[in-house]
C-alpha atoms as a PDB file:
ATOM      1  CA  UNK A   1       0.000   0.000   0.000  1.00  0.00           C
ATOM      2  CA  UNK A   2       1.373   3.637  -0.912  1.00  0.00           C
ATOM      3  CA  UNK A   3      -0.148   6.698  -0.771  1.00  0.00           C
ATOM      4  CA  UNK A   4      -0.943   9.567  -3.320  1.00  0.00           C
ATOM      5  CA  UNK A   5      -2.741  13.031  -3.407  1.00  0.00           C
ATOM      6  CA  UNK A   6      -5.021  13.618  -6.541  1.00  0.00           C
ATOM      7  CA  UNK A   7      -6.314  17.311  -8.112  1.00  0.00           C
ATOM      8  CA  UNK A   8      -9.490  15.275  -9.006  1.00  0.00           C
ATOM      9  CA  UNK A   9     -11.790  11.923  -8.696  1.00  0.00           C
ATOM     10  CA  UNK A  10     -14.823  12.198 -10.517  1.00  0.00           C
ATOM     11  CA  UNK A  11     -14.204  11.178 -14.387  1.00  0.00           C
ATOM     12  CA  UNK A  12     -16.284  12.923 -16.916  1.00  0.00           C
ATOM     13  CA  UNK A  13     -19.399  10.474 -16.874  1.00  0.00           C
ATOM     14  CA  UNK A  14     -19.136  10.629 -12.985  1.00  0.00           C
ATOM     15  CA  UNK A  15     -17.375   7.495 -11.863  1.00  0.00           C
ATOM     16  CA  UNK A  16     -14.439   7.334  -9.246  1.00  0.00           C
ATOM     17  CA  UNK A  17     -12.050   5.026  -7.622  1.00  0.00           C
ATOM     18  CA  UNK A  18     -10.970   5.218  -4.738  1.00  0.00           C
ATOM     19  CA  UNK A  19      -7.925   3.218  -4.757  1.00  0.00           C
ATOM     20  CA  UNK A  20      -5.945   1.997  -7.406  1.00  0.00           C
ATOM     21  CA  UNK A  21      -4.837  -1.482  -7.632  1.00  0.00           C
ATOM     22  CA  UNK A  22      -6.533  -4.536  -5.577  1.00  0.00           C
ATOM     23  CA  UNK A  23      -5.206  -7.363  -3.362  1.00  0.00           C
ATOM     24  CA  UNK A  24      -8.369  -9.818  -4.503  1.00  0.00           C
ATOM     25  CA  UNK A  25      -6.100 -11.813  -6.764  1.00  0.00           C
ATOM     26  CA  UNK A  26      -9.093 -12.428  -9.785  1.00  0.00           C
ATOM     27  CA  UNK A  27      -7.129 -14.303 -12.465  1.00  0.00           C
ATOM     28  CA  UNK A  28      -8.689 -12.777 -15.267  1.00  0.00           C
ATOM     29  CA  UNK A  29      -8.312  -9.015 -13.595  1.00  0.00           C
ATOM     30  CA  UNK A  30      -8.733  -6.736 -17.019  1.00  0.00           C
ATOM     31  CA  UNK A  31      -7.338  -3.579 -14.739  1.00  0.00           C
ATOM     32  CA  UNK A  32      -4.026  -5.401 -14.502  1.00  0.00           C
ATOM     33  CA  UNK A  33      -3.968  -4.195 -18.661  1.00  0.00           C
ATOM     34  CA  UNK A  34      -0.881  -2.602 -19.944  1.00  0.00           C
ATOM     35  CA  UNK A  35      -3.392   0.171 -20.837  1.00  0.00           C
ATOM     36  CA  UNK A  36      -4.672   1.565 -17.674  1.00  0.00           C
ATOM     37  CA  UNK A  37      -0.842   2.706 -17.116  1.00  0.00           C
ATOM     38  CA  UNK A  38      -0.720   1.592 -13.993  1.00  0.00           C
ATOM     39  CA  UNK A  39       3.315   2.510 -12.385  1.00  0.00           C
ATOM     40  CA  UNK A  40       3.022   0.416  -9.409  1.00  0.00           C
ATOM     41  CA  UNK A  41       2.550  -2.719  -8.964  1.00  0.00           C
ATOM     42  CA  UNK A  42      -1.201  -3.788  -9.028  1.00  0.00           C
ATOM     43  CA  UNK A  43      -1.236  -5.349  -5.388  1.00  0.00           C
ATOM     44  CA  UNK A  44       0.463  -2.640  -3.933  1.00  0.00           C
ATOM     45  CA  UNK A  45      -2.190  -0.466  -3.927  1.00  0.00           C
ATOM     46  CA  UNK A  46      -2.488   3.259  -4.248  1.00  0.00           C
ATOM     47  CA  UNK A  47      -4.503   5.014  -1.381  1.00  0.00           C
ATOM     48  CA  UNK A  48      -6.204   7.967  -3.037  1.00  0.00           C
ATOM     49  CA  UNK A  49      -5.780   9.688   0.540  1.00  0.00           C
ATOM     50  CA  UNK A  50      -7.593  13.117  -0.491  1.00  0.00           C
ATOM     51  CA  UNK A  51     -10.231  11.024  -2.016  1.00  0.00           C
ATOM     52  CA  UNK A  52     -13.444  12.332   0.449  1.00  0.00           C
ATOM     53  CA  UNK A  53     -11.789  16.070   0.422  1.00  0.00           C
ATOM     54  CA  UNK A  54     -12.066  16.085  -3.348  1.00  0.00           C
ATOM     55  CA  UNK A  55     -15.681  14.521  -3.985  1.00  0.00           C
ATOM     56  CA  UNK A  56     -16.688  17.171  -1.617  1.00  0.00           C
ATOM     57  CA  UNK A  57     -15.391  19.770  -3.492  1.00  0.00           C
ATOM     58  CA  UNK A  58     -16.333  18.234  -6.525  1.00  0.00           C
ATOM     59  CA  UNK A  59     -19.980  17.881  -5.293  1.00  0.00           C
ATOM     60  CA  UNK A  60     -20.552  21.141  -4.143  1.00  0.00           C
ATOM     61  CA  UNK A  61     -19.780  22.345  -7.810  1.00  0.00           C
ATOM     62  CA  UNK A  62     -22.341  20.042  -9.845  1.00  0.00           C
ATOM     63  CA  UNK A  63     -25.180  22.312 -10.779  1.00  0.00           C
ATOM     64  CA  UNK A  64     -27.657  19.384  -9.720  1.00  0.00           C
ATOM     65  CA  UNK A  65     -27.616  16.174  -8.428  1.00  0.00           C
ATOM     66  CA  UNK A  66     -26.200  12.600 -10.127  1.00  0.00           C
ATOM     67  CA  UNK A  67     -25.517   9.131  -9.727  1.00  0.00           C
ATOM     68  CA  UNK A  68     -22.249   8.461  -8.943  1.00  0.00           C
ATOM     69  CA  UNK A  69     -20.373   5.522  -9.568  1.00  0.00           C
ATOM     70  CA  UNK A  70     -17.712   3.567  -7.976  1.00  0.00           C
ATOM     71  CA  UNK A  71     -15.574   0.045  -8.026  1.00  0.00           C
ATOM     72  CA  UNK A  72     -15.373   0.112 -12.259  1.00  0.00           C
ATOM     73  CA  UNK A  73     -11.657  -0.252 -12.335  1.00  0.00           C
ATOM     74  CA  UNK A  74     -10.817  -1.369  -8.555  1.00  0.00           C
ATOM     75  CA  UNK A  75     -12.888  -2.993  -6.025  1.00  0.00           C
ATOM     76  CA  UNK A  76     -14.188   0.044  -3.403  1.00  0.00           C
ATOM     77  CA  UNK A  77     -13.625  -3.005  -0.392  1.00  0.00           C
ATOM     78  CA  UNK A  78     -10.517  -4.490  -0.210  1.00  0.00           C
ATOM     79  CA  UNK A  79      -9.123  -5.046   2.877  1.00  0.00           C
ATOM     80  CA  UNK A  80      -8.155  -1.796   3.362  1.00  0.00           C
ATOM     81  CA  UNK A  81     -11.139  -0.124   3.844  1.00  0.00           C
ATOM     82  CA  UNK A  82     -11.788  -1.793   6.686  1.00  0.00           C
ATOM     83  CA  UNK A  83      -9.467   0.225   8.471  1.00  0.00           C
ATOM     84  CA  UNK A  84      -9.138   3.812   6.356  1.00  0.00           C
ATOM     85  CA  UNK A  85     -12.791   4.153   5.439  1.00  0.00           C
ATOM     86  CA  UNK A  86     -12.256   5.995   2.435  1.00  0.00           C
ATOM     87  CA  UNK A  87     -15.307   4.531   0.335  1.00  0.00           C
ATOM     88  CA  UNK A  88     -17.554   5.512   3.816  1.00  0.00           C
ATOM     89  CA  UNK A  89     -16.427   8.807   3.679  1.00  0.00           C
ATOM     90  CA  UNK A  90     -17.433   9.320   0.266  1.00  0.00           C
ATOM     91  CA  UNK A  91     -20.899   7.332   0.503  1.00  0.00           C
ATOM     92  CA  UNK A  92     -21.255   9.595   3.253  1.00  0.00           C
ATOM     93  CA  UNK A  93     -20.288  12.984   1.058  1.00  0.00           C
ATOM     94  CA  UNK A  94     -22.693  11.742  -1.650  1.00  0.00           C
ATOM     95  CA  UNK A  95     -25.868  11.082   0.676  1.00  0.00           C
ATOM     96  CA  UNK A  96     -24.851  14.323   2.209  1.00  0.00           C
ATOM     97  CA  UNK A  97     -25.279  15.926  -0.618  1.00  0.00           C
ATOM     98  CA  UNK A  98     -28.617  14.420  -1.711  1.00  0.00           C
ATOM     99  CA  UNK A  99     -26.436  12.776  -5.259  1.00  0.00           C
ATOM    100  CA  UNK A 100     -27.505   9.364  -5.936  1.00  0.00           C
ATOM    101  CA  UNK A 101     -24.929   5.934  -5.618  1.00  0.00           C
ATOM    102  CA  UNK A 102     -24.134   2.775  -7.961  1.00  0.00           C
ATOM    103  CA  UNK A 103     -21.415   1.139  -6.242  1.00  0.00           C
ATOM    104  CA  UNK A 104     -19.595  -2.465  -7.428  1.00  0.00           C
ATOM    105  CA  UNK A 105     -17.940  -4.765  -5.473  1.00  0.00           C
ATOM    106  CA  UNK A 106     -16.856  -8.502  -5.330  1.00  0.00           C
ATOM    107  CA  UNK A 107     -17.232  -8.145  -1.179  1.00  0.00           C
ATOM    108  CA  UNK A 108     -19.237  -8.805   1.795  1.00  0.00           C
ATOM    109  CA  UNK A 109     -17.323  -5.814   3.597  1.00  0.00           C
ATOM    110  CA  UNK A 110     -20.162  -3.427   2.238  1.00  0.00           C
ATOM    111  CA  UNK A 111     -22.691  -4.686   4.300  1.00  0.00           C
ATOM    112  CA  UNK A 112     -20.837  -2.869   7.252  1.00  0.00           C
ATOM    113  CA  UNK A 113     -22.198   0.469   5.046  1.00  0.00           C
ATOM    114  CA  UNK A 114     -25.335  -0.955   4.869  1.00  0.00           C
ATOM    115  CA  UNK A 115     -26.791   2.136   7.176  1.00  0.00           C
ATOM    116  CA  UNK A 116     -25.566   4.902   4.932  1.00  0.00           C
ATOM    117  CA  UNK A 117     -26.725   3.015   1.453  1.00  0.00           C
ATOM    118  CA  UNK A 118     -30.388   2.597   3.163  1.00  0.00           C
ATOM    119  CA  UNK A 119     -30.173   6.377   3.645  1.00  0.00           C
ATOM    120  CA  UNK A 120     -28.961   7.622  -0.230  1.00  0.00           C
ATOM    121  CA  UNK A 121     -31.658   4.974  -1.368  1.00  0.00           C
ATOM    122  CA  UNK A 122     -34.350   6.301   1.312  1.00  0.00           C
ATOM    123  CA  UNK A 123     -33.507   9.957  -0.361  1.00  0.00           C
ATOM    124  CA  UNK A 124     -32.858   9.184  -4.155  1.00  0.00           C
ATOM    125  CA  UNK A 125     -31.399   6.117  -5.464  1.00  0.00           C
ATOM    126  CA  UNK A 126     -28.846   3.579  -4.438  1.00  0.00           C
ATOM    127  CA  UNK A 127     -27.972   0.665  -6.677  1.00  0.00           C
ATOM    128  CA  UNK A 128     -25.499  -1.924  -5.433  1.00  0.00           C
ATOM    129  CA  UNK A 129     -23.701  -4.065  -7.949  1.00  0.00           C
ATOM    130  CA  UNK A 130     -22.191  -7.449  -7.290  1.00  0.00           C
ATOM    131  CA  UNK A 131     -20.021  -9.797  -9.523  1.00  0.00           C
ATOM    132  CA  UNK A 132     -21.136 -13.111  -9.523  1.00  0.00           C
ATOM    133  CA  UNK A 133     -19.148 -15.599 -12.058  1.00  0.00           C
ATOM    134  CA  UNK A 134     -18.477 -19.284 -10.321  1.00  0.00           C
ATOM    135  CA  UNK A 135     -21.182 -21.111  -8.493  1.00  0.00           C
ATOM    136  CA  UNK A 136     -18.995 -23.524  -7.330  1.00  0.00           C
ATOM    137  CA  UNK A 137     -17.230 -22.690  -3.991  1.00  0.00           C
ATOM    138  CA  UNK A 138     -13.976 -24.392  -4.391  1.00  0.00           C
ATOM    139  CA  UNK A 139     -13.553 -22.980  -8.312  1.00  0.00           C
ATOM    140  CA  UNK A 140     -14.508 -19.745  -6.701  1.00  0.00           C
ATOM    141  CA  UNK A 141     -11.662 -19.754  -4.692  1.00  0.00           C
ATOM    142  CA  UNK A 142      -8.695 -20.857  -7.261  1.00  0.00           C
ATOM    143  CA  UNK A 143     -10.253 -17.892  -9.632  1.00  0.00           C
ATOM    144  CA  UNK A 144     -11.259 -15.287  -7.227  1.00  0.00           C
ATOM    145  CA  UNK A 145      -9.013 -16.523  -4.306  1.00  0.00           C
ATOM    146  CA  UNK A 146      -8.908 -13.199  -1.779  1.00  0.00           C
ATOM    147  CA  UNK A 147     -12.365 -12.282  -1.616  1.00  0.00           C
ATOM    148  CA  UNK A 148     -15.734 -13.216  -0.166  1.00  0.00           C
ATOM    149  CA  UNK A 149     -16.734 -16.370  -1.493  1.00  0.00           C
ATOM    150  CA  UNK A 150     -20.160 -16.815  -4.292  1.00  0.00           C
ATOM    151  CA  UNK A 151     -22.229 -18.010  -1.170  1.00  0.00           C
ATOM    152  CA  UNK A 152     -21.285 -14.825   0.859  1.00  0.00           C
ATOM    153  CA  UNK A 153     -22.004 -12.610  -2.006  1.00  0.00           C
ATOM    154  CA  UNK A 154     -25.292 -13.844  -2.353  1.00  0.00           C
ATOM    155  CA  UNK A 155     -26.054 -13.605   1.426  1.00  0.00           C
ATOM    156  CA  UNK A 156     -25.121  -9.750   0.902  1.00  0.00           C
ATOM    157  CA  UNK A 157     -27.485  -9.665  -1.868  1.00  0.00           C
ATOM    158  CA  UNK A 158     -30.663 -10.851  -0.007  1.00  0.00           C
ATOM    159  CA  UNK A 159     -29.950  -8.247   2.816  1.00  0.00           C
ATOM    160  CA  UNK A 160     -29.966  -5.380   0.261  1.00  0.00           C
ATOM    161  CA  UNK A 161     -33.314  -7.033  -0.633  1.00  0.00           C
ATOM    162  CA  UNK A 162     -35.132  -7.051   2.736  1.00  0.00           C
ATOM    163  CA  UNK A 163     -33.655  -3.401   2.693  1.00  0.00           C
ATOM    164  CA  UNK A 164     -34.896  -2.225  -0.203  1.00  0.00           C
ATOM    165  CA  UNK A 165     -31.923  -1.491  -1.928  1.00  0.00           C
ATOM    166  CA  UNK A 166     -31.939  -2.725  -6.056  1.00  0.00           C
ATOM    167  CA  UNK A 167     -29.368  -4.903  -7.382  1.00  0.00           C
ATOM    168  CA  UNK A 168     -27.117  -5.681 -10.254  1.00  0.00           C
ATOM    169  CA  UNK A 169     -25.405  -8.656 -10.745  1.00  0.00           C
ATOM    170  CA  UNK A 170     -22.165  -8.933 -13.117  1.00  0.00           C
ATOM    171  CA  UNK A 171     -22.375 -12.106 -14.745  1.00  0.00           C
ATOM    172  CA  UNK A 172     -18.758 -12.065 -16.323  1.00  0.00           C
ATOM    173  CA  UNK A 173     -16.333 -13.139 -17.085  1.00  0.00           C
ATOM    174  CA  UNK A 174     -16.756 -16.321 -17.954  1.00  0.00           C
ATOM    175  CA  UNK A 175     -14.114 -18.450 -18.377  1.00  0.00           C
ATOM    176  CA  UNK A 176     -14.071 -20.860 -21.333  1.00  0.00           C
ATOM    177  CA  UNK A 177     -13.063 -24.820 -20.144  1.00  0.00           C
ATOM    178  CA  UNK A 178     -13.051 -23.740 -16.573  1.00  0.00           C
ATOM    179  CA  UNK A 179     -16.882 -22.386 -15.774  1.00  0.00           C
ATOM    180  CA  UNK A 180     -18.876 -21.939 -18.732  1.00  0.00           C
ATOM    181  CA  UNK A 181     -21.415 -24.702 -18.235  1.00  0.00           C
ATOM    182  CA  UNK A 182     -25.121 -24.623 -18.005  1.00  0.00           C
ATOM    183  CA  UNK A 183     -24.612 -25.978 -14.386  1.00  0.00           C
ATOM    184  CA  UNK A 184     -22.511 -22.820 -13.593  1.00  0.00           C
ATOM    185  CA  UNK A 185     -24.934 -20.828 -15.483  1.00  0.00           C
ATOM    186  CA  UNK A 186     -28.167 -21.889 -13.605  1.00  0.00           C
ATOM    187  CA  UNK A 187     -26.576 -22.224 -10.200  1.00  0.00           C
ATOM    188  CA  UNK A 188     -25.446 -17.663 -10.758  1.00  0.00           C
ATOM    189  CA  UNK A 189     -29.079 -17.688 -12.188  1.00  0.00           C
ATOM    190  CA  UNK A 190     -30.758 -19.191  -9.257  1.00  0.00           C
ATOM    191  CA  UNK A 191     -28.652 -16.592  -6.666  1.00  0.00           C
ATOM    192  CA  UNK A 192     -30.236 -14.203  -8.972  1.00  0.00           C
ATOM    193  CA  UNK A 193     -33.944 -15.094  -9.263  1.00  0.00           C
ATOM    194  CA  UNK A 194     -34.043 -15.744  -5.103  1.00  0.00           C
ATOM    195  CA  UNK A 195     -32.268 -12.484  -4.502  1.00  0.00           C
ATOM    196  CA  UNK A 196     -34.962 -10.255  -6.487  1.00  0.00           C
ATOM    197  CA  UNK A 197     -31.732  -8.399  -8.696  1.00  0.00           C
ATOM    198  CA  UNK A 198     -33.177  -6.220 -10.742  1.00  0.00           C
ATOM    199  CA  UNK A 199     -30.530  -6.737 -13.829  1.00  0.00           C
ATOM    200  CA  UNK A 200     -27.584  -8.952 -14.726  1.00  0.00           C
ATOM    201  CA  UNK A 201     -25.070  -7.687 -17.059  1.00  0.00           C
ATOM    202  CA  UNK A 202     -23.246  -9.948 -19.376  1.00  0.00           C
ATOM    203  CA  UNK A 203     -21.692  -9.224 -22.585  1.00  0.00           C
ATOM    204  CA  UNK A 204     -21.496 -12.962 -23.794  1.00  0.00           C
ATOM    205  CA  UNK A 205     -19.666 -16.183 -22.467  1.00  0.00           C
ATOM    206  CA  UNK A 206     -16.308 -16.085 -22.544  1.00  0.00           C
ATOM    207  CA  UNK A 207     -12.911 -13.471 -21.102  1.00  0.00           C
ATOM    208  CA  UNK A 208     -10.890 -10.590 -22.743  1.00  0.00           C
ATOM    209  CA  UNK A 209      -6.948 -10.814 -22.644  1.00  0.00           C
ATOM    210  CA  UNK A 210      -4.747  -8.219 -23.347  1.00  0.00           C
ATOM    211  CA  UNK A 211      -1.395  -7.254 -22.544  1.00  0.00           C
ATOM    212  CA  UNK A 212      -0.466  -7.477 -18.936  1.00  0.00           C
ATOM    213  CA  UNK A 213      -3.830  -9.054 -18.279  1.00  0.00           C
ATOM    214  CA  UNK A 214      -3.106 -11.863 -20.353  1.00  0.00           C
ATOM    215  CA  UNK A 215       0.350 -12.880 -18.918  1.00  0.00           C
ATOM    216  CA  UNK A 216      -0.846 -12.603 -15.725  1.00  0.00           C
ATOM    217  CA  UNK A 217      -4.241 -15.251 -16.071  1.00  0.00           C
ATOM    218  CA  UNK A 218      -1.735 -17.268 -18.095  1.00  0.00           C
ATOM    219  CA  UNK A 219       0.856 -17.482 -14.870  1.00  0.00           C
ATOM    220  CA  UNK A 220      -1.848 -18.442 -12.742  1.00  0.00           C
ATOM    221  CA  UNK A 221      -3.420 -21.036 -15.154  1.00  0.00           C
ATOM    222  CA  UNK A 222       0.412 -22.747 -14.838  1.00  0.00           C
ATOM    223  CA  UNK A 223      -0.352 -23.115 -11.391  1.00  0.00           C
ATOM    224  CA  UNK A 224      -4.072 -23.752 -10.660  1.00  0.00           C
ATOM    225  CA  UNK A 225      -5.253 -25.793 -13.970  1.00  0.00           C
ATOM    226  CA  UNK A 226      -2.537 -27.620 -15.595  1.00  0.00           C
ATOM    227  CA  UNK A 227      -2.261 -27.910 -19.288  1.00  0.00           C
ATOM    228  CA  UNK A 228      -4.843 -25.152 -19.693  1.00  0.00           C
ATOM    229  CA  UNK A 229      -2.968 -22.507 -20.893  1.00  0.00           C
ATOM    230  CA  UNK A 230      -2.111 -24.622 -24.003  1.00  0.00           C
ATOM    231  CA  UNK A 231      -5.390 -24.990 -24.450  1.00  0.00           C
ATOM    232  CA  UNK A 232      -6.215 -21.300 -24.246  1.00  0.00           C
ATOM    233  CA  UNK A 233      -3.574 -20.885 -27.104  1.00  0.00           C
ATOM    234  CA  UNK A 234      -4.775 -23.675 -29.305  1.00  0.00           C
ATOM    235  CA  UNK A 235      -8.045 -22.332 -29.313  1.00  0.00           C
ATOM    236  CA  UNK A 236      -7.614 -18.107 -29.342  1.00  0.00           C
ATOM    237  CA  UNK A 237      -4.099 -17.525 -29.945  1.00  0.00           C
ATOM    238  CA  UNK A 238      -3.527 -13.766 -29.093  1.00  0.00           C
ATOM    239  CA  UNK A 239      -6.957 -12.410 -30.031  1.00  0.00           C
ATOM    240  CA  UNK A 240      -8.462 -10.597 -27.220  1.00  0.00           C
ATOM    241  CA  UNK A 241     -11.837 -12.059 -27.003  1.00  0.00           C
ATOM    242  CA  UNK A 242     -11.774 -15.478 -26.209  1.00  0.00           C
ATOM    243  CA  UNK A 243     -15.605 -16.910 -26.525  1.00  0.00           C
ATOM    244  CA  UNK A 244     -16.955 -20.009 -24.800  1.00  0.00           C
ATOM    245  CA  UNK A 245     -17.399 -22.941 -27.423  1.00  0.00           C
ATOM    246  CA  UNK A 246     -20.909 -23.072 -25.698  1.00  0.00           C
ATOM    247  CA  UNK A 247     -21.980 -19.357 -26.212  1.00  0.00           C
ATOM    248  CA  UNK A 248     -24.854 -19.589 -27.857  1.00  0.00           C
ATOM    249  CA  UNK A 249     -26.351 -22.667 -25.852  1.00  0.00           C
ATOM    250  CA  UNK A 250     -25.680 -20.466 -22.964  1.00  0.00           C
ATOM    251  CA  UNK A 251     -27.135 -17.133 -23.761  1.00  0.00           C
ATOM    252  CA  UNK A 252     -30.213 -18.601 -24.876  1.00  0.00           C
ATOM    253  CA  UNK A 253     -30.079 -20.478 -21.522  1.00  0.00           C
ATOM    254  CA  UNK A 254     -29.853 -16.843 -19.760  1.00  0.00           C
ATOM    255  CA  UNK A 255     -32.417 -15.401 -21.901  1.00  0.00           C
ATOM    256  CA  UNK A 256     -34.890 -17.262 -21.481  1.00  0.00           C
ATOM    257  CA  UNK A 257     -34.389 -17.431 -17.500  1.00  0.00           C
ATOM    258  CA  UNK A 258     -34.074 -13.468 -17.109  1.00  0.00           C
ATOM    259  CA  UNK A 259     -37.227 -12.709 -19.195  1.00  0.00           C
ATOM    260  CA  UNK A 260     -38.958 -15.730 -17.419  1.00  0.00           C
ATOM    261  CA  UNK A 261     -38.085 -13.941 -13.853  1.00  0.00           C
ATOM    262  CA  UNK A 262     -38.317 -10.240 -15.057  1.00  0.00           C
ATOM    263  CA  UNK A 263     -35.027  -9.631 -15.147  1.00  0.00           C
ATOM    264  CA  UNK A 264     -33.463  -6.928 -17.131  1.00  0.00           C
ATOM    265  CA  UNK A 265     -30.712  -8.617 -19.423  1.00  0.00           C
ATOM    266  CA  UNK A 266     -30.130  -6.044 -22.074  1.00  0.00           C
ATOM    267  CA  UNK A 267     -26.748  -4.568 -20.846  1.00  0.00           C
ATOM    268  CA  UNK A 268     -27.590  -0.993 -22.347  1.00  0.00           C
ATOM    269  CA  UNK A 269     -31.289  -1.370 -20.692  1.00  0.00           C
ATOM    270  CA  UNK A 270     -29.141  -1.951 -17.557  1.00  0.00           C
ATOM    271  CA  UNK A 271     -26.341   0.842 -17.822  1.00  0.00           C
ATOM    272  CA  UNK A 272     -29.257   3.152 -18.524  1.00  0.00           C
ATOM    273  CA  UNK A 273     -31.356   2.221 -14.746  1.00  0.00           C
ATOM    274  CA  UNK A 274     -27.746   2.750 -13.312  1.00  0.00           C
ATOM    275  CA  UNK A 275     -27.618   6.216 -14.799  1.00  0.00           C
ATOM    276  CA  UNK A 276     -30.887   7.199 -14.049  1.00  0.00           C
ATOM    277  CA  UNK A 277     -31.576   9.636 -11.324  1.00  0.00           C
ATOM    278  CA  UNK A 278     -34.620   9.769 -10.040  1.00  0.00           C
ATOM    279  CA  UNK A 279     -36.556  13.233 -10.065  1.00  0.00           C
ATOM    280  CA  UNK A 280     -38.677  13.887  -7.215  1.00  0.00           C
ATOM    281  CA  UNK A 281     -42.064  15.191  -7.473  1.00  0.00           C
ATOM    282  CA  UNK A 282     -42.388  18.512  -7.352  1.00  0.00           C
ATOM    283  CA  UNK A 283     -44.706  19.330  -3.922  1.00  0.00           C
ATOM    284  CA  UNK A 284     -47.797  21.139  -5.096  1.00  0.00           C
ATOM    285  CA  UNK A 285     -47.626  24.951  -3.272  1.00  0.00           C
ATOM    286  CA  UNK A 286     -50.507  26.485  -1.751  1.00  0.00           C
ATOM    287  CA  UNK A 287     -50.307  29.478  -4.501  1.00  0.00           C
ATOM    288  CA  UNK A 288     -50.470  26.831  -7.219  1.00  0.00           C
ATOM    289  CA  UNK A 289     -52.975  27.695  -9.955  1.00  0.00           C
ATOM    290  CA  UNK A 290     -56.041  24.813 -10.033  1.00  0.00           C
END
């Protein structure tokens, strides 16, 4: 962990993150890419220590109220935050200032915030997105080994739905030969349905691999599935999407189980409820006109 002071947090669409880098050691981690120009290593994660300081000041300028987003590019709860408190800090700034809140995570830790997301989502909106991608506990743990497990994610989930609090799930990536079967599938699916989400996003079956990304899964394929990596090359060579043989068996598969549930599973129809601020009524005055 290292520290760093920033001039600014809020990108141009209004997303932040609050540190830089993660310690959850996914093996498919796109943010590990050569093209994020990351100068550090990625587990030795930058503390954006001005982070609350600026999104107050960067608040208090908006002109009128947002969603704001957070955890895109690096997870909002790593360990961490448990004792620096950053992301509460700036939950709290947001609800402060009556903006609105779609945060992502891959951990259970956000429940311990689960008093200050009740409150932005009691006042405007509060969306809470969690990745979901291996059913399977022990698979969970040799491709997402440092964080809370697909059982524990799904616990999280059903408390945000006795609070009230809507839901995305990430459905991806999805690793080709490792956990793209219709078991896998259904067992995410079934999380889903009993959890009341109110959208999954997934952009097909299958991973992206790029430079530093792709050396990195490749390393950890060497050690946690032997011969795999051979068979990664065999069947995608460098290209950067690298599609499940079962793709289309499988989207029809999570089609057909979103619309039967009434869940929203057009990405776009999904990105666009995330963006969406709700606009409150406007009270009608006693000098009204009837």
């Amino acid at each position: 962990m290292h520290y760093a002071d920033y001039k600014t947090i809020l990108s141009p669409k209004n997303g932040m993150n609050i540190y830089r880098g993660c310690s959850h050691g996914c093996i498919y981690c796109d943010s590990r890419s050569v093209c994020y120009q990351m100068k550090h290593d990625f587990e030795d994660v930058e503390v954006k220590r001005n982070a609350a300081e600026i999104l107050e000041e960067q608040l208090k300028r908006k002109r009128r109220p947002c969603m704001i987003g957070t955890g895109a590019m690096c997870d909002p709860y790593t360990p961490l935050e448990e004792e620096l408190r950053l992301t509460r800090q700036c939950i709290e700034a947001i609800e402060r200032h009556g903006f609105g809140l779609a945060i992502q995570t891959k951990s259970a830790r956000i429940l311990r915030d689960l008093d200050i997301l009740t409150a932005i989502n009691e006042r405007t909106k509060c969306v809470v997105q969690m990745t979901l991608t291996t059913y399977d506990e022990e698979l969970c743990r040799m491709i997402e080994p440092n964080v809370s497990s697909t059982a524990e994610r799904f616990a999280a989930l059903e408390v945000f739905r006795d609070a009230g609090i809507p839901t995305v799930v990430w459905l991806t990536p999805i690793l080709p030969f490792i956990n793209d079967t219709e078991e896998n599938l259904r067992g995410i699916l079934d999380y889903c349905v009993r959890a009341k989400v109110k959208g999954v996003i997934c952009f097909g079956f299958g991973v992206t691999l790029r430079e530093g990304n792709r050396e990195y899964f490749y390393s950890k394929l060497d050690e946690r599935f032997p011969d795999m990596k051979q068979r990664y090359i065999r069947a995608f060579g460098d290209s950067y999407e690298c599609s499940s043989p079962n793709q289309s068996r499988l989207w029809s598969i999570f089609t057909e189980e979103c619309r039967k549930h009434g869940i929203i599973c057009n990405a776009n129809e999904v990105f666009s409820y995330l963006n969406e601020f709700p606009q409150k009524e406007r009270q009608i005055s006693l000098f009204d006109e009837w």
